[in-house]
Protein backbone atom coordinates (compact mmCIF):
# COMPACT_ATOMS: atom_id res chain seq x y z
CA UNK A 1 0.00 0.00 0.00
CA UNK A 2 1.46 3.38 -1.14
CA UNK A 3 2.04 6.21 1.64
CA UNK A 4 3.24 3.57 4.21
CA UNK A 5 7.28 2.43 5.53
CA UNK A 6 7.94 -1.50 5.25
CA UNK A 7 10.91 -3.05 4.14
CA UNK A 8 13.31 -3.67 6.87
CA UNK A 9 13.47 -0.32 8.07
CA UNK A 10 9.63 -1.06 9.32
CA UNK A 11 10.67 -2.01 12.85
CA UNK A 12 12.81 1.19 13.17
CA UNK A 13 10.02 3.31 12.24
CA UNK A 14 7.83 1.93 14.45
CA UNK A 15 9.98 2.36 17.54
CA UNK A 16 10.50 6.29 16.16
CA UNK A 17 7.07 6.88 15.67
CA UNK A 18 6.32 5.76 19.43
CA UNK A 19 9.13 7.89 20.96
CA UNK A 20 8.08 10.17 19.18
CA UNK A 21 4.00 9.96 20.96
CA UNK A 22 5.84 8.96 24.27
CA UNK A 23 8.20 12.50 23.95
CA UNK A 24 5.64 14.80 22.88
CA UNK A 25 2.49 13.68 25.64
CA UNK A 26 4.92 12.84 27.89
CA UNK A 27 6.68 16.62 28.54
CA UNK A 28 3.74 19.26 29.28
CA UNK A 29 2.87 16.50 31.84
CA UNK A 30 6.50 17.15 33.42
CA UNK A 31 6.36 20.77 32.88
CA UNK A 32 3.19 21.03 34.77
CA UNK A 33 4.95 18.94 37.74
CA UNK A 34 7.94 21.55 37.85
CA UNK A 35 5.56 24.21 37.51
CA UNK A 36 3.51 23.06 40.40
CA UNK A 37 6.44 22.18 42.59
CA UNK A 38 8.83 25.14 41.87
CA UNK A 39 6.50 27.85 40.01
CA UNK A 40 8.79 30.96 38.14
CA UNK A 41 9.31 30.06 34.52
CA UNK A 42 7.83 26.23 34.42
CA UNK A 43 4.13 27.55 34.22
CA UNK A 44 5.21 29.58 31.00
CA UNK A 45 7.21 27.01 29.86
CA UNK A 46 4.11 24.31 29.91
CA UNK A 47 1.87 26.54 28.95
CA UNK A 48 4.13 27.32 26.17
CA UNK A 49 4.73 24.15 25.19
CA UNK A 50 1.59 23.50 24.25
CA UNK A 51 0.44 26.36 22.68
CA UNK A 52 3.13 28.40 21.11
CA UNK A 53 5.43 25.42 20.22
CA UNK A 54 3.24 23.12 18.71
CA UNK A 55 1.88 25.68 16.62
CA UNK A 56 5.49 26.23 15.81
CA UNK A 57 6.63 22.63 14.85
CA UNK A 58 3.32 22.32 12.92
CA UNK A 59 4.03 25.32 10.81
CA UNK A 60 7.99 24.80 10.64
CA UNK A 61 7.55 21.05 9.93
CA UNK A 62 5.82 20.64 6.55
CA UNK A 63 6.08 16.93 6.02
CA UNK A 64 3.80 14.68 8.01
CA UNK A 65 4.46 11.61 9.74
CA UNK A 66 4.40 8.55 6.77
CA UNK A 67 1.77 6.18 7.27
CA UNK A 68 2.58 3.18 9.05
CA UNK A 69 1.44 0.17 7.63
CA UNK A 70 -2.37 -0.42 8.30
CA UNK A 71 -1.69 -3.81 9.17
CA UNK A 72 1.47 -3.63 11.49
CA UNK A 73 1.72 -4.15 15.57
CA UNK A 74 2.53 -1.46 17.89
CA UNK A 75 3.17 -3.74 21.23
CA UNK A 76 4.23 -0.12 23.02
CA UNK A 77 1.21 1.72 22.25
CA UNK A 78 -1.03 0.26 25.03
CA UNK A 79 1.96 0.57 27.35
CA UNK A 80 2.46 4.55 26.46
CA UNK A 81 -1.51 4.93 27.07
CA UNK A 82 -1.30 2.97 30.21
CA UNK A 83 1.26 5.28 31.49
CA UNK A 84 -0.15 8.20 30.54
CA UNK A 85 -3.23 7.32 32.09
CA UNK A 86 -1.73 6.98 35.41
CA UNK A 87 0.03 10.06 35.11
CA UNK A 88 -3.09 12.74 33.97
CA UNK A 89 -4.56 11.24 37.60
CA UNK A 90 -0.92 12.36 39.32
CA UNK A 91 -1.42 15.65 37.17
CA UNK A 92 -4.59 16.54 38.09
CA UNK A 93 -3.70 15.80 41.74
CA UNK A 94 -0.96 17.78 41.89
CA UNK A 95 -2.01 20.60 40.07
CA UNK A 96 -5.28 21.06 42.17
CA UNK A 97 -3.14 21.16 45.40
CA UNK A 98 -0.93 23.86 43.72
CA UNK A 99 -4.21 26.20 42.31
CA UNK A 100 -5.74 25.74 45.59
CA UNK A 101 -3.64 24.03 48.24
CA UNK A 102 -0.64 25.40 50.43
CA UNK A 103 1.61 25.29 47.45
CA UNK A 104 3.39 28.49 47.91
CA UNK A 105 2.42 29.56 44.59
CA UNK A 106 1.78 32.91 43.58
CA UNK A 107 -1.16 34.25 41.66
CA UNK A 108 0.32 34.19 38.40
CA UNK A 109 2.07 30.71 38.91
CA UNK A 110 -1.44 29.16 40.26
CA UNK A 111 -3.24 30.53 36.61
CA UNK A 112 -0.38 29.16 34.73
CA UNK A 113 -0.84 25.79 36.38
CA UNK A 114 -4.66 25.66 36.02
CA UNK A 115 -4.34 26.41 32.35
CA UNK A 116 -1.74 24.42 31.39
CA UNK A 117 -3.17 21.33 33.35
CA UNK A 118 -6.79 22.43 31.38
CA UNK A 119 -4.73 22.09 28.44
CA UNK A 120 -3.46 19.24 28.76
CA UNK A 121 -6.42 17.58 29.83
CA UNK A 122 -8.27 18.63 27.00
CA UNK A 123 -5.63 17.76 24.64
CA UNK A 124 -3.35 15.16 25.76
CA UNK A 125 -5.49 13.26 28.25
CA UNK A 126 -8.66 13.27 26.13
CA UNK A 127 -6.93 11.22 23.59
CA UNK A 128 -5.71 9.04 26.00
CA UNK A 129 -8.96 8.01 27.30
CA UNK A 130 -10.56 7.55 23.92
CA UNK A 131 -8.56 5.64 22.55
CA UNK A 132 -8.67 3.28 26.25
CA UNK A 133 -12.66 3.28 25.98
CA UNK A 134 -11.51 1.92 22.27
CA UNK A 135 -9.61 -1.34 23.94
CA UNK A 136 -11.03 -4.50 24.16
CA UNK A 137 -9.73 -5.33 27.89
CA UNK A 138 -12.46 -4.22 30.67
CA UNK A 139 -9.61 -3.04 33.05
CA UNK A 140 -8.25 -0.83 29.99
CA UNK A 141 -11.81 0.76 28.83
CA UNK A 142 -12.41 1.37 33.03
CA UNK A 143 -9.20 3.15 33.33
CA UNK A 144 -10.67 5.65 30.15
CA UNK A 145 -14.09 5.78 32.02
CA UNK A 146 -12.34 7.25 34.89
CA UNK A 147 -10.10 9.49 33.58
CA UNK A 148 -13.46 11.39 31.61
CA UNK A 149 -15.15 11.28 35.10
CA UNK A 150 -12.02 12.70 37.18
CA UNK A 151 -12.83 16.20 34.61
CA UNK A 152 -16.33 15.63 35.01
CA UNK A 153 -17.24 14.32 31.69
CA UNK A 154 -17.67 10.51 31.96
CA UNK A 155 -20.89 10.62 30.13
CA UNK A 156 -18.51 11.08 26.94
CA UNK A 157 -17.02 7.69 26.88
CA UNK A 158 -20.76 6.04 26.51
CA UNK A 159 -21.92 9.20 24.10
CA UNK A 160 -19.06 8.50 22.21
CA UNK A 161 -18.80 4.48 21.44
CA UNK A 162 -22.47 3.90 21.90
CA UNK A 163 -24.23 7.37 19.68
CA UNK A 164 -21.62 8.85 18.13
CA UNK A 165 -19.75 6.39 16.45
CA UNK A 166 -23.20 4.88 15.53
CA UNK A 167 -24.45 7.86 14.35
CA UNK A 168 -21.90 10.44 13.17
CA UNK A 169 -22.54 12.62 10.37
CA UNK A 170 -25.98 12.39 10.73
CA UNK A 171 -28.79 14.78 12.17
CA UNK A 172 -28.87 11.59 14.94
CA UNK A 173 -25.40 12.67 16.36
CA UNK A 174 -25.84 15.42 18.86
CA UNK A 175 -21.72 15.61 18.98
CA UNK A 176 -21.83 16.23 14.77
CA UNK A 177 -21.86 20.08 13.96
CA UNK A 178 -24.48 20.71 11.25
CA UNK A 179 -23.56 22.88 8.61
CA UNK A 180 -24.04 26.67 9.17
CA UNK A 181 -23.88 26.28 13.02
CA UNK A 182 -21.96 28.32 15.35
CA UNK A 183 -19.82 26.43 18.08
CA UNK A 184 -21.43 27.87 20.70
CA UNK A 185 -25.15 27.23 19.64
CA UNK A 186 -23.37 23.41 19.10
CA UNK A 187 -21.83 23.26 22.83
CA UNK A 188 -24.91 24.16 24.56
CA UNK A 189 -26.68 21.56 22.19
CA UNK A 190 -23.90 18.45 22.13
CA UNK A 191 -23.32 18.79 26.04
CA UNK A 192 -26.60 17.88 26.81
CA UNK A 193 -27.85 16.02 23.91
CA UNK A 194 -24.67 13.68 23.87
CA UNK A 195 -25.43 13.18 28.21
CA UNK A 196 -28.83 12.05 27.07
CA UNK A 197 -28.08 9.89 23.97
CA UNK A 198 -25.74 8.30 25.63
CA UNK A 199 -27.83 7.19 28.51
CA UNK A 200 -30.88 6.86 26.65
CA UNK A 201 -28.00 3.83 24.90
CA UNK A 202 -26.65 2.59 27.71
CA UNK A 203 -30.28 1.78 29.60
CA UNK A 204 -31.61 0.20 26.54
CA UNK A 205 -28.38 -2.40 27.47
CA UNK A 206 -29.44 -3.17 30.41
CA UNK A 207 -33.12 -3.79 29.88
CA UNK A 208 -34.38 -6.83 31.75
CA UNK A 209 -34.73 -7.60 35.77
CA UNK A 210 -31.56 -8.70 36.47
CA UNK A 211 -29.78 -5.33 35.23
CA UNK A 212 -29.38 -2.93 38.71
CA UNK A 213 -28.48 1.00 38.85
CA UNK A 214 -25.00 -0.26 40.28
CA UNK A 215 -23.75 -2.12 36.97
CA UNK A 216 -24.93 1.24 34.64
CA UNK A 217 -21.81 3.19 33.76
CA UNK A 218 -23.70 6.18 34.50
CA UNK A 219 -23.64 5.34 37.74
CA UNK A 220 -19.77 5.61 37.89
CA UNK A 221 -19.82 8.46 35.59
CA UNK A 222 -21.38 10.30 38.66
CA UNK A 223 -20.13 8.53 41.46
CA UNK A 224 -16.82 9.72 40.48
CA UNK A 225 -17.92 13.05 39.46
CA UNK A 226 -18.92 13.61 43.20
CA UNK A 227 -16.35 12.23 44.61
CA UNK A 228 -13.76 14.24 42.66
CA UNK A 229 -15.99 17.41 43.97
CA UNK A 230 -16.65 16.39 47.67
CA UNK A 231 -12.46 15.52 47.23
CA UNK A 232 -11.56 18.91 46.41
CA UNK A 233 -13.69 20.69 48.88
CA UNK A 234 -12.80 18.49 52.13
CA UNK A 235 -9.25 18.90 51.04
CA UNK A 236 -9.04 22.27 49.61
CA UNK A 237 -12.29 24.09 50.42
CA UNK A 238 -14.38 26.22 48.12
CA UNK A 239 -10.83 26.64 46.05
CA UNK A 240 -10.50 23.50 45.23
CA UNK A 241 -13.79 22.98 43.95
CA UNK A 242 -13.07 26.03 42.15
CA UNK A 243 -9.79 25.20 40.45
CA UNK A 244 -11.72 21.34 39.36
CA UNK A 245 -14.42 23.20 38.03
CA UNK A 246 -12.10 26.03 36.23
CA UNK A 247 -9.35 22.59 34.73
CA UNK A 248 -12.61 20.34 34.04
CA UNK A 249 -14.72 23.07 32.46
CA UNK A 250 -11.94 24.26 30.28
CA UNK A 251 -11.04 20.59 29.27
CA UNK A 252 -14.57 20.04 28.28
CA UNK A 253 -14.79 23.01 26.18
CA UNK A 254 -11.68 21.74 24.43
CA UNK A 255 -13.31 18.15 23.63
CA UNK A 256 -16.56 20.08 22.62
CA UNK A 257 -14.44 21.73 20.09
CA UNK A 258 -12.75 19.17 19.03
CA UNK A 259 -15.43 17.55 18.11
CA UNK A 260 -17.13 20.45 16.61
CA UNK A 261 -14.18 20.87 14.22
CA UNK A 262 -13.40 17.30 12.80
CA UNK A 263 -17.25 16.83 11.43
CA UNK A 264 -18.49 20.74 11.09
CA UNK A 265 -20.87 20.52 8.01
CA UNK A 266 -20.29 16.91 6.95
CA UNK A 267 -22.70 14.47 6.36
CA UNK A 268 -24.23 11.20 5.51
CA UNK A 269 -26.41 10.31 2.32
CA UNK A 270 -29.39 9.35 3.22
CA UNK A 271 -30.51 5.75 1.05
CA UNK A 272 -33.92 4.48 0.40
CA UNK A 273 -35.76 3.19 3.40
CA UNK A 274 -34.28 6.79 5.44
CA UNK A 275 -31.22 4.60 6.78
CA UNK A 276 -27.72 6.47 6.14
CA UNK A 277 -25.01 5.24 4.15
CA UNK A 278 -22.08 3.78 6.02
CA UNK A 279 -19.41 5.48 7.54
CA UNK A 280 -16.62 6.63 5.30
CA UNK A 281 -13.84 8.92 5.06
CA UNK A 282 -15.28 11.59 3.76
CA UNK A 283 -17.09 12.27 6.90
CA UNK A 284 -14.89 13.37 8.94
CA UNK A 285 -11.95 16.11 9.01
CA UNK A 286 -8.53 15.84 9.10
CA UNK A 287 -5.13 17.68 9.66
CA UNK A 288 -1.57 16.04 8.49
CA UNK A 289 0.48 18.19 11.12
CA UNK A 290 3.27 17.36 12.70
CA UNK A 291 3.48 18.44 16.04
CA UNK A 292 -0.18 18.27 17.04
CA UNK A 293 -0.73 14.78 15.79
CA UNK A 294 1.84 13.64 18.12
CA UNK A 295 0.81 15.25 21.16
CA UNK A 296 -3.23 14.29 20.59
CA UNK A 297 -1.85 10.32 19.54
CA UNK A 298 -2.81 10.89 15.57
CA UNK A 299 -6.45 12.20 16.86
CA UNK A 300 -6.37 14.67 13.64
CA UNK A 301 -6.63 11.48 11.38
CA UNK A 302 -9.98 11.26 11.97
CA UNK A 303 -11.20 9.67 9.40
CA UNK A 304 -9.38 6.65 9.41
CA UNK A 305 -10.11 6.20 12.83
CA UNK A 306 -14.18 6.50 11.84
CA UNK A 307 -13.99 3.87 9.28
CA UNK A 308 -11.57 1.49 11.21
CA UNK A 309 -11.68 2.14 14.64
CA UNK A 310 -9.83 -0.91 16.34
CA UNK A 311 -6.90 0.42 14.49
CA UNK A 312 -3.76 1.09 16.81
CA UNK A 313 -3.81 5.14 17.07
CA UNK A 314 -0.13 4.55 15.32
CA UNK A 315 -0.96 3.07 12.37
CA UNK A 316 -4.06 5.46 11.81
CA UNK A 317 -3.69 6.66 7.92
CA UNK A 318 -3.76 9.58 6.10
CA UNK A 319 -4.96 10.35 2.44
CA UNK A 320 -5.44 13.71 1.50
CA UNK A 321 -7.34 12.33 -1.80
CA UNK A 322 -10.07 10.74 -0.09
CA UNK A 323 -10.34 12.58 3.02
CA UNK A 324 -11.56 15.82 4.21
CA UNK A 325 -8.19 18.33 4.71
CA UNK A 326 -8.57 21.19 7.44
CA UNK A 327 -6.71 24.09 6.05
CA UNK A 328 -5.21 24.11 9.53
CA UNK A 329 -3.41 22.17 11.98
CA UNK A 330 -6.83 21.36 14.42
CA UNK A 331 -5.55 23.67 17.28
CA UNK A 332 -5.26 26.61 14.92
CA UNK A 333 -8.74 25.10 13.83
CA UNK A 334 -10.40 25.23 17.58
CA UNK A 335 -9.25 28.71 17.75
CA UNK A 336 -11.00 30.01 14.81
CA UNK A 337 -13.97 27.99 15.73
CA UNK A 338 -14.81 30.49 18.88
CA UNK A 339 -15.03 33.11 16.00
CA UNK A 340 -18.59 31.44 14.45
CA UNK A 341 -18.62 34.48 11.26
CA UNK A 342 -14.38 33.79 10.59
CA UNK A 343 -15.17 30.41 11.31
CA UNK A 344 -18.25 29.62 8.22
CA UNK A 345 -16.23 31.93 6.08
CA UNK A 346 -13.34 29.42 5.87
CA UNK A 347 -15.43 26.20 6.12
CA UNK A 348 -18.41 26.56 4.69
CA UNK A 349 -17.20 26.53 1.08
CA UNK A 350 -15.42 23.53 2.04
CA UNK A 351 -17.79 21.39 3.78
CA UNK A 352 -20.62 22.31 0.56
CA UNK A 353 -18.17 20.90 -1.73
CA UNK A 354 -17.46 17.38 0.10
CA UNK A 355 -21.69 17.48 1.11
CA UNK A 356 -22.07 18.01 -3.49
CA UNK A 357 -19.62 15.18 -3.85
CA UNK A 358 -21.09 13.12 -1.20
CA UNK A 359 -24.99 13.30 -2.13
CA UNK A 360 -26.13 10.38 -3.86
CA UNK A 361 -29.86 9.33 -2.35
CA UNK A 362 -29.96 12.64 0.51
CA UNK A 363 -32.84 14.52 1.14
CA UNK A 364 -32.72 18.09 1.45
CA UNK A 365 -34.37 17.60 4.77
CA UNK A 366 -31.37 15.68 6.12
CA UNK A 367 -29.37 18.53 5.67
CA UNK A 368 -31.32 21.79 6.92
CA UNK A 369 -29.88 23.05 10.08
């Protein structure tokens, strides 16, 4: 298959391409721990890291990472999400005792600490958990569970496997922007209507009298929620509670967008009999940087992921013929997206043309706002 390394320089790729996800997810988590413990010019520097230099490497670094082949094993991969997974709950810890504990922290150093750690958690340990809730051992998709319940948001791992991978591209999908509307108008919808999909999926699961409250995710989803907010205010008072809602709320908003930006405006013919047509890559958007596709595990190959989702997050491919191409590296992207008129003037031209090539059997109806 073109666009992929083999030969025997295959293994050596391989083992680049996963230092290369285990350096760049791996550091703003460190920088956050120095900034926490030592404050001065850590908080800028993990702040920074994220921000300023990815954009950097993703502009300065034309050529994106080659595909690996579609087919090959990545033994390390569940091993670098493993570890990561333990360390956003050691982040989050730590980073909610120096916002609002006895840190010694100035003001300055406490906001650079609760943004960075938002940051991160919207960025680096989002894709983490998805692609855990993704993994066919329990003890793996648990460990993704909790970490979108420790920010509050545990709902997402049922939205997401049991309504929006069903349903994406398609009016059904409350997490799939429709075309012409504005991220905000789309948060306030998605939030809720994702919560409510999602549970409406997960209790028709458990239908039948030997299916208790205790065994329904949702249950967990909220168990931990509270706990992580009764946590914070025993421990650190009304600050704490504070400085969670302030890193959970902000890492939310970045999943919200993230969301919003890979399937803005795209969607699914509708065939005879009103059923859509399957999943394929021109549903969702993508992004061939660099820099960002390393730190978010490949998340900006979307599509691939859509249409083969067991796939190993390394081996997740890219072709710009066949797949939707974000003029922007998808943190540039969520940026713009907060501007709803910038925004529709950039994408809207682009999401009409994929819709014209992509319309065989769809109603009009199907694609009103």
């Amino acid at each position: 298959m073109p666009g992929y390394c083999g030969g025997t320089d295959a293994s050596f790729n391989r083992a680049k391409s996963m230092i290369l996800f285990a350096i760049a997810t791996s550091v703003p988590m460190i920088l956050i721990g120095l900034a926490a413990t030592f404050g001065g010019i850590w908080g800028f520097c993990a702040v920074g890291y994220v921000t300023v230099l990815v954009f950097l490497m993703d502009r300065l670094i034309a050529r994106p990472m080659q595909n690996a082949d579609p087919e090959a094993e990545f033994p390390a991969a569940t091993s670098l999400l493993v570890g990561l997974g333990a360390a956003h709950f050691s982040v989050l810890a730590l980073a909610l005792w120096a916002v609002a504990g006895q840190s010694g922290l100035g003001g300055t150093e406490r906001a650079l600490v609760a943004l960075a750690s938002a940051l991160v958690m919207g960025q680096i340990s989002h894709p983490v958990a998805h692609e855990l809730i993704h993994q066919r051992p329990r003890a793996l998709r648990l460990m993704g569970q909790l970490i979108y319940s420790s920010i509050l948001f545990g709902h997402h791992a049922s939205a997401h496997l049991r309504v929006h991978h069903v349903h994406v591209a398609s009016r059904s999908d409350p997490s799939s922007a429709r075309p012409g509307e504005g991220f905000y108008r789309y948060a306030a919808r998605a939030w809720s209507g994702a919560l409510k999909a999602g549970l409406r999926a997960e209790s028709r699961l458990r239908m039948g009298p030997n299916r208790g409250i205790l065994g329904h995710p949702y249950t967990l989803y909220l168990g931990v929620a509270a706990l992580m907010l009764a946590g914070s205010a025993m421990i650190f008072g009304a600050r704490g509670v504070a400085a969670l809602g302030f890193i959970a709320g902000y890492a939310q908003l970045q999943i919200l967008l993230s969301d919003y930006v890979q399937h803005y405006g795209l969607r699914r013919a509708i065939r005879d009999g009103g059923r859509p047509e399957p999943v394929g890559p021109q549903h969702s958007w993508n992004a061939p940087h660099w820099g960002s596709s390393a730190m978010t595990l490949n998340a900006p190959r979307h599509s691939d992921h859509h249409v083969t989702p067991a796939r190993a997050y390394p081996a997740l491919q890219l072709q710009a013929a066949t797949m939707p191409m974000l003029p922007y590296s998808l943190p540039v992207m969520a940026v713009l997206a907060l501007v709803p008129p910038l925004w529709r003037r950039i994408m809207d031209p682009r999401a009409a043309r994929w819709r014209a090539q992509d319309t065989s059997g769809e109603t009009a109806r199907d694609l009103a706002v």
